[in-house]
N, C-alpha and C. Protein backbone atom coordinates (compact mmCIF):
# COMPACT_ATOMS: atom_id res chain seq x y z
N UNK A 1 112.20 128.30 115.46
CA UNK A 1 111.94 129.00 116.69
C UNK A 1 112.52 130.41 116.57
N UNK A 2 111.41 131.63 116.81
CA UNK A 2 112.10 133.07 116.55
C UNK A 2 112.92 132.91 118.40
N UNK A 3 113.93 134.13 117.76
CA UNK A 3 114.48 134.34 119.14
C UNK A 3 113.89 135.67 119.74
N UNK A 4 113.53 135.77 121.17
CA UNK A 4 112.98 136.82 121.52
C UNK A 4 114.00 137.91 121.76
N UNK A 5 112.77 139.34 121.26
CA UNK A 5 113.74 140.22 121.03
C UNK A 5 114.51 141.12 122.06
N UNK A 6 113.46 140.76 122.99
CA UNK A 6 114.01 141.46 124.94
C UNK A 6 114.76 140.73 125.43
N UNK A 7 115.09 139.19 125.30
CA UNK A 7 116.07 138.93 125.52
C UNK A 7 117.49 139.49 125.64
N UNK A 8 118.28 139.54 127.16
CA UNK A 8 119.48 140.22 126.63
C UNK A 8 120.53 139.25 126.20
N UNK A 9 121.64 140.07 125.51
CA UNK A 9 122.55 139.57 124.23
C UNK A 9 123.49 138.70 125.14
N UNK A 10 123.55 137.53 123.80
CA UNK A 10 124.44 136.13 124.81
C UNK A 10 125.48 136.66 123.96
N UNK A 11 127.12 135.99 124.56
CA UNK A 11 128.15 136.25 123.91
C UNK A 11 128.41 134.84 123.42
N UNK A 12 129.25 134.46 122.20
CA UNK A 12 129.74 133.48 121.87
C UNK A 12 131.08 133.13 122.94
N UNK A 13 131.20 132.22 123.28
CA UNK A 13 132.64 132.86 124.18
C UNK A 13 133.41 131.33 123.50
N UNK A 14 134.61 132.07 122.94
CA UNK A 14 135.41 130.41 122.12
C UNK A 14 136.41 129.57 123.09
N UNK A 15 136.31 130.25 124.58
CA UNK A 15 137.07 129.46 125.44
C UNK A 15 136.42 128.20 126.11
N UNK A 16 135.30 127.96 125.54
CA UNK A 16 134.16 126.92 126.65
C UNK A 16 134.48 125.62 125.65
N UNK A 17 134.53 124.73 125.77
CA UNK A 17 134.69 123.22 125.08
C UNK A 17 133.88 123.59 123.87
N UNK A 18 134.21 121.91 123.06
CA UNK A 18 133.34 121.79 121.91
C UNK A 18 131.96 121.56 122.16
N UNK A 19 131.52 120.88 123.13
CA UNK A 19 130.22 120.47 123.79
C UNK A 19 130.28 121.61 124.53
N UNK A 20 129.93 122.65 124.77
CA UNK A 20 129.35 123.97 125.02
C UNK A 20 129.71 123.72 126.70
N UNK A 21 130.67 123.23 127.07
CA UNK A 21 130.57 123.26 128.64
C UNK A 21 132.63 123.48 129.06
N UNK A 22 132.25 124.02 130.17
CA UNK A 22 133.94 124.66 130.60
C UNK A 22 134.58 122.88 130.88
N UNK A 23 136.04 122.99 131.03
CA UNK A 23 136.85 122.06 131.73
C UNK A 23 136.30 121.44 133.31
N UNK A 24 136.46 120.51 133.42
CA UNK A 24 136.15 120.22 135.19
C UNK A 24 137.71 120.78 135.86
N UNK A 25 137.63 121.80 136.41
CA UNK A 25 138.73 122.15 136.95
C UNK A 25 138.76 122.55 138.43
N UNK A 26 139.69 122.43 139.36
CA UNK A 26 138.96 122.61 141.24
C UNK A 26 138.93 123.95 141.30
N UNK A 27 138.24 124.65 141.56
CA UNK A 27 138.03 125.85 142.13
C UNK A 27 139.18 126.98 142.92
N UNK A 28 139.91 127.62 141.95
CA UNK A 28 141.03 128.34 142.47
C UNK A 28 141.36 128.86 143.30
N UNK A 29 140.07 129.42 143.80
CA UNK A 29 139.96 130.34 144.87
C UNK A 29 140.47 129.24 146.56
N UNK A 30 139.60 128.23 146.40
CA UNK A 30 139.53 127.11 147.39
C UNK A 30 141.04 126.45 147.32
N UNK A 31 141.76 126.54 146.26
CA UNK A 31 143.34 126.04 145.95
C UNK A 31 144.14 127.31 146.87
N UNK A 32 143.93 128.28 146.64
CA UNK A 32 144.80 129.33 147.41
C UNK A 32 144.62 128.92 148.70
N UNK A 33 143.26 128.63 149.18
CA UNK A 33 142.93 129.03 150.44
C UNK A 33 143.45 127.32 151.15
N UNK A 34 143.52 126.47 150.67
CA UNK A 34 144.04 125.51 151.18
C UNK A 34 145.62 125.61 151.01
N UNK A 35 146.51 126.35 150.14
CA UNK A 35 147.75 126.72 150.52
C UNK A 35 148.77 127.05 151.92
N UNK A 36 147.26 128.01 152.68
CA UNK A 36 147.56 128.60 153.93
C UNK A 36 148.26 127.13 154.78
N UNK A 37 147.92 126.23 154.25
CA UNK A 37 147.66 124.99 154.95
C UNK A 37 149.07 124.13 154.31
N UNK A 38 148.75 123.86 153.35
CA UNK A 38 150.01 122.90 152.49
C UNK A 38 151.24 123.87 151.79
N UNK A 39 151.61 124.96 151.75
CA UNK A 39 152.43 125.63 151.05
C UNK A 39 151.21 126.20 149.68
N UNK A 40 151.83 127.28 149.12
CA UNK A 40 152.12 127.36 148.13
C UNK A 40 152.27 126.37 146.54
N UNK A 41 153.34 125.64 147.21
CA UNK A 41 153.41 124.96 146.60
C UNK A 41 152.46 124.08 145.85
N UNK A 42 151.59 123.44 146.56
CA UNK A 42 149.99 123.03 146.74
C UNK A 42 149.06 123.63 145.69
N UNK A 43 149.11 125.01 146.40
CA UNK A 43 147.81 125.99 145.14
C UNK A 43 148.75 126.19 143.68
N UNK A 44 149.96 125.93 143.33
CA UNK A 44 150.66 126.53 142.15
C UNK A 44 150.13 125.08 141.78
N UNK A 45 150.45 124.05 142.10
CA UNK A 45 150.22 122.60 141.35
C UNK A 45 148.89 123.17 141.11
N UNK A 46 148.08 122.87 141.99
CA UNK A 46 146.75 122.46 141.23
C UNK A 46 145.86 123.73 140.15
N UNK A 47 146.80 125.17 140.01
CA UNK A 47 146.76 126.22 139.39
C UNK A 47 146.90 125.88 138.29
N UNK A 48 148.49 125.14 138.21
CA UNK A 48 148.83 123.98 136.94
C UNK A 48 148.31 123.13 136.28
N UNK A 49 147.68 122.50 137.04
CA UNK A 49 146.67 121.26 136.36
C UNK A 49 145.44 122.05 135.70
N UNK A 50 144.89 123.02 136.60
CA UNK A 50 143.92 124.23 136.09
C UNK A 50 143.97 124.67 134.81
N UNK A 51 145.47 125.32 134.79
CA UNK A 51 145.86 125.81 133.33
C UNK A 51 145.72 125.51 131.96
N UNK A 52 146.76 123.80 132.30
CA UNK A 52 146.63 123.13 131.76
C UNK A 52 144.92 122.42 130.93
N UNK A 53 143.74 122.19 131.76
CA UNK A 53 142.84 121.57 131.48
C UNK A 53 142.05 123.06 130.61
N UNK A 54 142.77 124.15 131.33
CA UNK A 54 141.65 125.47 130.32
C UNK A 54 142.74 126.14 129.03
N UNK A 55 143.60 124.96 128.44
CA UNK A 55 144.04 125.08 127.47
C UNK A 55 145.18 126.28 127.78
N UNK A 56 146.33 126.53 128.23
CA UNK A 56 146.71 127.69 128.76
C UNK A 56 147.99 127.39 129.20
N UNK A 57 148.91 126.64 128.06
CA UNK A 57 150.13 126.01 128.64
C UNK A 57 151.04 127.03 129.09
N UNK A 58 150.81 128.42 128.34
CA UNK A 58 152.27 129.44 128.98
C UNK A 58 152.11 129.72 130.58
N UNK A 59 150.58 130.11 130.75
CA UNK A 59 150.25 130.24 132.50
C UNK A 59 149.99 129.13 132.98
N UNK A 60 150.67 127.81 132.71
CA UNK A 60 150.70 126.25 133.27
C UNK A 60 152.22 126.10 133.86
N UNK A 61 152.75 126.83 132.50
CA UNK A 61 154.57 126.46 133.02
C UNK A 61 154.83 127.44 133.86
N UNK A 62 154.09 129.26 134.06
CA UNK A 62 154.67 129.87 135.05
C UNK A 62 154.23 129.06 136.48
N UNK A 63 153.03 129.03 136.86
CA UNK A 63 152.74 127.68 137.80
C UNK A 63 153.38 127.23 138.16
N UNK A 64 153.88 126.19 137.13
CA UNK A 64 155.29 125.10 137.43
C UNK A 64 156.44 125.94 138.33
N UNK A 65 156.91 126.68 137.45
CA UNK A 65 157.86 128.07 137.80
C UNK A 65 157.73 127.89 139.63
N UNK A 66 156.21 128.56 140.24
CA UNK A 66 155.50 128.71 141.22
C UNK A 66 156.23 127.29 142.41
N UNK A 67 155.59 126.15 141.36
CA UNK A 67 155.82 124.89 142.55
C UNK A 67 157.03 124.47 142.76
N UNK A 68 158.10 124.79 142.04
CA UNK A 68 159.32 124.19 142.12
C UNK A 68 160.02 125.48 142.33
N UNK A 69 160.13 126.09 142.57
CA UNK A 69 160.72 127.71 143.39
C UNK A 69 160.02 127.33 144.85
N UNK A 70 158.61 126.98 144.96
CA UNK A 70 158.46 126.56 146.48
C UNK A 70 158.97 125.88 147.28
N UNK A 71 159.18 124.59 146.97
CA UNK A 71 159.86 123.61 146.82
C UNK A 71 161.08 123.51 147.24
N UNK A 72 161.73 123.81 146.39
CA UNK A 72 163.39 124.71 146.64
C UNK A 72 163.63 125.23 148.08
N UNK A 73 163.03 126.56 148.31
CA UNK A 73 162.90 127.20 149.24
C UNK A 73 162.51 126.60 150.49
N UNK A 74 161.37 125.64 150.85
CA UNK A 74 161.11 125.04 151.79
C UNK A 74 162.39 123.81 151.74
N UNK A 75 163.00 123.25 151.16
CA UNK A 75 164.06 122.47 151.42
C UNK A 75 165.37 123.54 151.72
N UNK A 76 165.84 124.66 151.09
CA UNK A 76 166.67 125.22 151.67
C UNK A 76 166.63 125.90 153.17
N UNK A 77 165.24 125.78 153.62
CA UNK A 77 165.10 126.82 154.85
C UNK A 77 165.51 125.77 155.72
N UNK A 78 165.12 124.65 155.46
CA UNK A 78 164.83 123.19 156.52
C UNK A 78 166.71 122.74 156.09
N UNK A 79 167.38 122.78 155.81
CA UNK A 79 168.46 122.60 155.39
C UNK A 79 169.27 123.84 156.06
N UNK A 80 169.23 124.86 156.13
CA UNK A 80 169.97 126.09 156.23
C UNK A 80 169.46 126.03 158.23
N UNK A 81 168.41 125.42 158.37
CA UNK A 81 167.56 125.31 159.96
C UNK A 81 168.57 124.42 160.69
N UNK A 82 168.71 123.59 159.83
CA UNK A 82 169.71 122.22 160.53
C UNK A 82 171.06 122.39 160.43
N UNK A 83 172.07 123.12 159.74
CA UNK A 83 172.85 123.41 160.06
C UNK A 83 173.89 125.13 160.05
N UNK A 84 173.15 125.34 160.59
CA UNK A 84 173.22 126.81 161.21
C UNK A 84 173.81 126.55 162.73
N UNK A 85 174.90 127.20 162.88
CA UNK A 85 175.12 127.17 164.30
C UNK A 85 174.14 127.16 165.36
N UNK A 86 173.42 128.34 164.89
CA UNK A 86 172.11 128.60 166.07
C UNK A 86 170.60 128.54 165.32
N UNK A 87 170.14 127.48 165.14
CA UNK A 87 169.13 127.56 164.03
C UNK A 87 167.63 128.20 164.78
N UNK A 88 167.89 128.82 165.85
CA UNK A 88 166.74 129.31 166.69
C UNK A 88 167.01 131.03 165.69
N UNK A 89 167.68 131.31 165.54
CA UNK A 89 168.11 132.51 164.89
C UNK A 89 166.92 132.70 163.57
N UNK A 90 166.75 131.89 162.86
CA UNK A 90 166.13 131.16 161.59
C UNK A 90 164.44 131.01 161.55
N UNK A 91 164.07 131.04 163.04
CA UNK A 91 162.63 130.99 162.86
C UNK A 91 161.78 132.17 162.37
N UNK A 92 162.44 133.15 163.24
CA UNK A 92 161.59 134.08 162.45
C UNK A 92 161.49 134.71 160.91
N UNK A 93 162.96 134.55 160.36
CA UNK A 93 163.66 134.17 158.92
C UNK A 93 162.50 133.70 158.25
N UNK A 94 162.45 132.31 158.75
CA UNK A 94 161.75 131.38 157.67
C UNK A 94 160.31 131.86 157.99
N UNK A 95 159.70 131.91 159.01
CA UNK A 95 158.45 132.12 158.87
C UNK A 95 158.02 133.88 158.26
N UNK A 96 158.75 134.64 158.01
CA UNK A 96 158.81 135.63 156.97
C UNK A 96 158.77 135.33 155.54
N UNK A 97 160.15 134.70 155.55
CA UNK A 97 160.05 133.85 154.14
C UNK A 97 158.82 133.23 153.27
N UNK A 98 158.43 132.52 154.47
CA UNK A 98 157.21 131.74 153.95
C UNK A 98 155.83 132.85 153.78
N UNK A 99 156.03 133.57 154.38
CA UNK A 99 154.77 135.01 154.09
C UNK A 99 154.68 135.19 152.98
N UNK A 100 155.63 135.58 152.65
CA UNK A 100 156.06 136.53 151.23
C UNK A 100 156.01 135.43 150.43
N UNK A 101 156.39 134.31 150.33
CA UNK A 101 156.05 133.00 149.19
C UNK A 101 155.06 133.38 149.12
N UNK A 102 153.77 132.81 150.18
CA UNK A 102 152.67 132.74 149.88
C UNK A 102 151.92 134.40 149.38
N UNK A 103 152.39 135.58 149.76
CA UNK A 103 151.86 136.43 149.50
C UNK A 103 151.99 136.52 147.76
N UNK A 104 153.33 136.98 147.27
CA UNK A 104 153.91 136.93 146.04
C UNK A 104 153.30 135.97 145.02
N UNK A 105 153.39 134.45 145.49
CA UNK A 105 152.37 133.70 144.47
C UNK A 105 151.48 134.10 144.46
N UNK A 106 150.44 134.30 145.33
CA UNK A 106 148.75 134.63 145.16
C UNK A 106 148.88 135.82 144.21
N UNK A 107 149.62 137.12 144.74
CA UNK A 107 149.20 138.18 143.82
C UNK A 107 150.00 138.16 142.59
N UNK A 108 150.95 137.61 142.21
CA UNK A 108 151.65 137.59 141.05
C UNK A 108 150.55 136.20 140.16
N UNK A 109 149.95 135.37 140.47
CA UNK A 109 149.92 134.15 139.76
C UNK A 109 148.69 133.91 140.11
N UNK A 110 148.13 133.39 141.45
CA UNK A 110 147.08 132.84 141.88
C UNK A 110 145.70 133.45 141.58
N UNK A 111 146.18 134.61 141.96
CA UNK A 111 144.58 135.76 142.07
C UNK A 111 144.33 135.46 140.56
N UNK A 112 145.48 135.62 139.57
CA UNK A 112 145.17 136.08 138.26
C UNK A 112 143.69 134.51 137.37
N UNK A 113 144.31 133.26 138.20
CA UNK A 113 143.12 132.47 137.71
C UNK A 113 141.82 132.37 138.24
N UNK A 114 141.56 133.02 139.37
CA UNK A 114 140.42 133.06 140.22
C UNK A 114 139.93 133.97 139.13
N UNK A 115 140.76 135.13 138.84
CA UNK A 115 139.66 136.65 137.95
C UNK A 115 139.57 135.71 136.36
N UNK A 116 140.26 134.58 136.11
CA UNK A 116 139.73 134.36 134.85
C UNK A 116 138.77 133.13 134.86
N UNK A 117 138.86 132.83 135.73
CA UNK A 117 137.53 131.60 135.82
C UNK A 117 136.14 132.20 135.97
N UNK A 118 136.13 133.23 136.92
CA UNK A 118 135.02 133.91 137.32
C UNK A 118 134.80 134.84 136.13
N UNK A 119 135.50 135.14 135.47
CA UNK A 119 135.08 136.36 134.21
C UNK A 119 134.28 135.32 132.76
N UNK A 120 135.56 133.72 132.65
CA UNK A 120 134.57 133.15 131.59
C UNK A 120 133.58 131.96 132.04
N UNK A 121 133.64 131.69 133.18
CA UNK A 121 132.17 130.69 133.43
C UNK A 121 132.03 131.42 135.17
N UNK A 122 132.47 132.10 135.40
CA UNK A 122 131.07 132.75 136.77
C UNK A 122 131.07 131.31 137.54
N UNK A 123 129.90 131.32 138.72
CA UNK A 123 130.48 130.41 139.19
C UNK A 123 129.67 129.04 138.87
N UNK A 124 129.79 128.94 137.51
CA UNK A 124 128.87 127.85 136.78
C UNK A 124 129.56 127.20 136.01
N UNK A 125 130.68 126.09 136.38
CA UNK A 125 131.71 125.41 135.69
C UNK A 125 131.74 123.96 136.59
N UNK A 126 132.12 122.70 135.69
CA UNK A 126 132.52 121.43 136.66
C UNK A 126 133.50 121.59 137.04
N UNK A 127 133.51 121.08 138.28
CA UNK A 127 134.38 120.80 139.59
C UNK A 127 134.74 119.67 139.53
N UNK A 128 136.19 119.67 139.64
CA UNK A 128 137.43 118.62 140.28
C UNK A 128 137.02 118.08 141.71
N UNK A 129 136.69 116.90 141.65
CA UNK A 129 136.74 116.47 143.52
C UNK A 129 137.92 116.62 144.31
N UNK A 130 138.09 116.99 145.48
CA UNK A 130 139.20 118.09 146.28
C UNK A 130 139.48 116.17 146.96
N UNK A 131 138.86 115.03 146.74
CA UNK A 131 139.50 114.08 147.59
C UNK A 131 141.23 113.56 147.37
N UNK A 132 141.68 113.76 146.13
CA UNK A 132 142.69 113.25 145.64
C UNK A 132 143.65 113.70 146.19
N UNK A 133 143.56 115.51 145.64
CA UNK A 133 143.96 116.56 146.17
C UNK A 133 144.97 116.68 147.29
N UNK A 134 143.79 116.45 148.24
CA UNK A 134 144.03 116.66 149.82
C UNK A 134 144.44 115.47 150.10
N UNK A 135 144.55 114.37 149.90
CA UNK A 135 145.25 112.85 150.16
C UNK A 135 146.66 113.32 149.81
N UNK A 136 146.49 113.85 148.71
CA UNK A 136 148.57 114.28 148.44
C UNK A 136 149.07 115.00 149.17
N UNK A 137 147.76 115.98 149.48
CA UNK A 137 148.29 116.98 149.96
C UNK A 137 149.01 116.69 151.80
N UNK A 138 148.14 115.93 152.43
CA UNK A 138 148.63 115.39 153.54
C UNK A 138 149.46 114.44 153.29
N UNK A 139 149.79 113.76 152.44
CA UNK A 139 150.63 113.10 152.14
C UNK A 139 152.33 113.50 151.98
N UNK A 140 152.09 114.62 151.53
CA UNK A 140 152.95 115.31 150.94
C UNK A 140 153.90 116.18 152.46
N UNK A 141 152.52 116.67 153.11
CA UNK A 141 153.06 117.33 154.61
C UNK A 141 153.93 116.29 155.57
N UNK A 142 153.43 115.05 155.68
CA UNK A 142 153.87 114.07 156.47
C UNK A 142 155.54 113.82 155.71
N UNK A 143 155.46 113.71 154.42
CA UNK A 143 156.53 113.60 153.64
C UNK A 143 157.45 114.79 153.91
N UNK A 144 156.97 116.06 154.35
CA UNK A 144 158.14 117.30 154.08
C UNK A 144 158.46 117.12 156.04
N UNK A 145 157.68 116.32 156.75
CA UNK A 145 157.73 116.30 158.10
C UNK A 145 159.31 115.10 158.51
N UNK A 146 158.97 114.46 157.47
CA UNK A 146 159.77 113.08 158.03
C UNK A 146 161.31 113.76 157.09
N UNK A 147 161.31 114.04 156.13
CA UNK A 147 162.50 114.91 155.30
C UNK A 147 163.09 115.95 156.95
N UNK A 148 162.39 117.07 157.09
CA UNK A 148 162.97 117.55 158.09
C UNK A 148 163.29 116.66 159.38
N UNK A 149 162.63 116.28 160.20
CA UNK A 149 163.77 115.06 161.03
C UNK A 149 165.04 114.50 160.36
N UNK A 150 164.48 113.40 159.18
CA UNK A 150 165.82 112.96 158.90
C UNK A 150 167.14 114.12 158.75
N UNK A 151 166.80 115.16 157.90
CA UNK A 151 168.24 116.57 158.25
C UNK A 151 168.56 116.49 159.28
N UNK A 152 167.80 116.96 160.00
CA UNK A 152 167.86 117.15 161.70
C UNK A 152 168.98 116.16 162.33
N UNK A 153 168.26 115.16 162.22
CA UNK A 153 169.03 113.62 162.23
C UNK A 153 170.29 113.71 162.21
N UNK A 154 170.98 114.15 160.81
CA UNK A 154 171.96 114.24 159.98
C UNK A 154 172.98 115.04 160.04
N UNK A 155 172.25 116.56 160.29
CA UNK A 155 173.19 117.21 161.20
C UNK A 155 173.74 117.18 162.27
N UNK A 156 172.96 116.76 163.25
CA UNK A 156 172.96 116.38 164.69
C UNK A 156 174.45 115.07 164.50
N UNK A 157 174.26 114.75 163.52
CA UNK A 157 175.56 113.42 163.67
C UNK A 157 176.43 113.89 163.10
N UNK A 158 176.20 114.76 162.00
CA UNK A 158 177.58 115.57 161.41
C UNK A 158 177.84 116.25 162.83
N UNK A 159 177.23 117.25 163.47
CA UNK A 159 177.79 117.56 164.54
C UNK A 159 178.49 117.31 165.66
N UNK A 160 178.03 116.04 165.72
CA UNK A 160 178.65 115.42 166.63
C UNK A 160 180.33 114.69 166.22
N UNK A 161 180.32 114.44 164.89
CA UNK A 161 181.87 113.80 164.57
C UNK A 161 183.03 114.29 164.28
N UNK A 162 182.47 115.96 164.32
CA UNK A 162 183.32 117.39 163.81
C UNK A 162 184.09 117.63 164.82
């Protein structure tokens, strides 16, 4: 079979599998944007798993870096909330805090896999089903819900025996 000559020029690209097709990986863009929702924390994991499946362990472990710096931070705010003399002082604190998490990851980390998914498969790559995902992911909220009460809890009785 000749190849036609008006055809325009394909690139070899050596990041696509051995069977000529990308990783099934969830859609990055849709990982940030469900962050707004679950933390940060949330879009760095599944950035991670991303990384990871498009061969890319150094921008897998900054990720990691990403979810467990989130992590941290949302347990110190909820910790520092509960025993603070006046933890009404703290709201606007933390909900700053949490801006700048989420801002800082996206543009330091997040954005950067959206521009490389879209540069080597466009938006023509398999997709991760978002059901698993989002089961943890609410899972995970109910879990950081019942953690803050129990502090709450905890302080409230440290306070009281002081």
């Amino acid at each position: 079979m000749t190849q036609n000559p008006y055809a325009p020029p394909k690139s070899k690209l050596t990041d696509i599998g051995h069977d000529g097709v990308s990783p099934a990986i969830w859609n990055p863009n849709s990982a940030a944007n469900w962050s707004l929702l679950f933390s940060p924390a949330f879009g760095a994991y599944l950035h991670m798993k991303n990384w990871e499946a498009l061969g890319e362990p150094v921008k897998a472990s900054a990720a990691k870096v990403w979810v467990l710096a989130t992590l941290l931070a949302l347990a110190g705010i909820t910790l520092a909330a509960a025993f603070l003399p006046n933890p009404r002082s703290l709201d606007g604190v933390s909900r700053t805090i949490g801006l700048v998490l989420l801002l800082s990851w996206y543009f330091s980390s997040g954005r950067s896999q959206t521009e490389y998914v879209k540069s080597r498969y466009g938006k023509d790559y398999p997709r991760r089903n978002w059901g698993k995902p989002l089961l943890l992911g609410c899972l995970a909220l109910v879990g950081f819900i019942i953690f803050t009460v129990v502090v709450a809890l905890v302080a409230s009785a440290l306070k009281r025996g002081a």
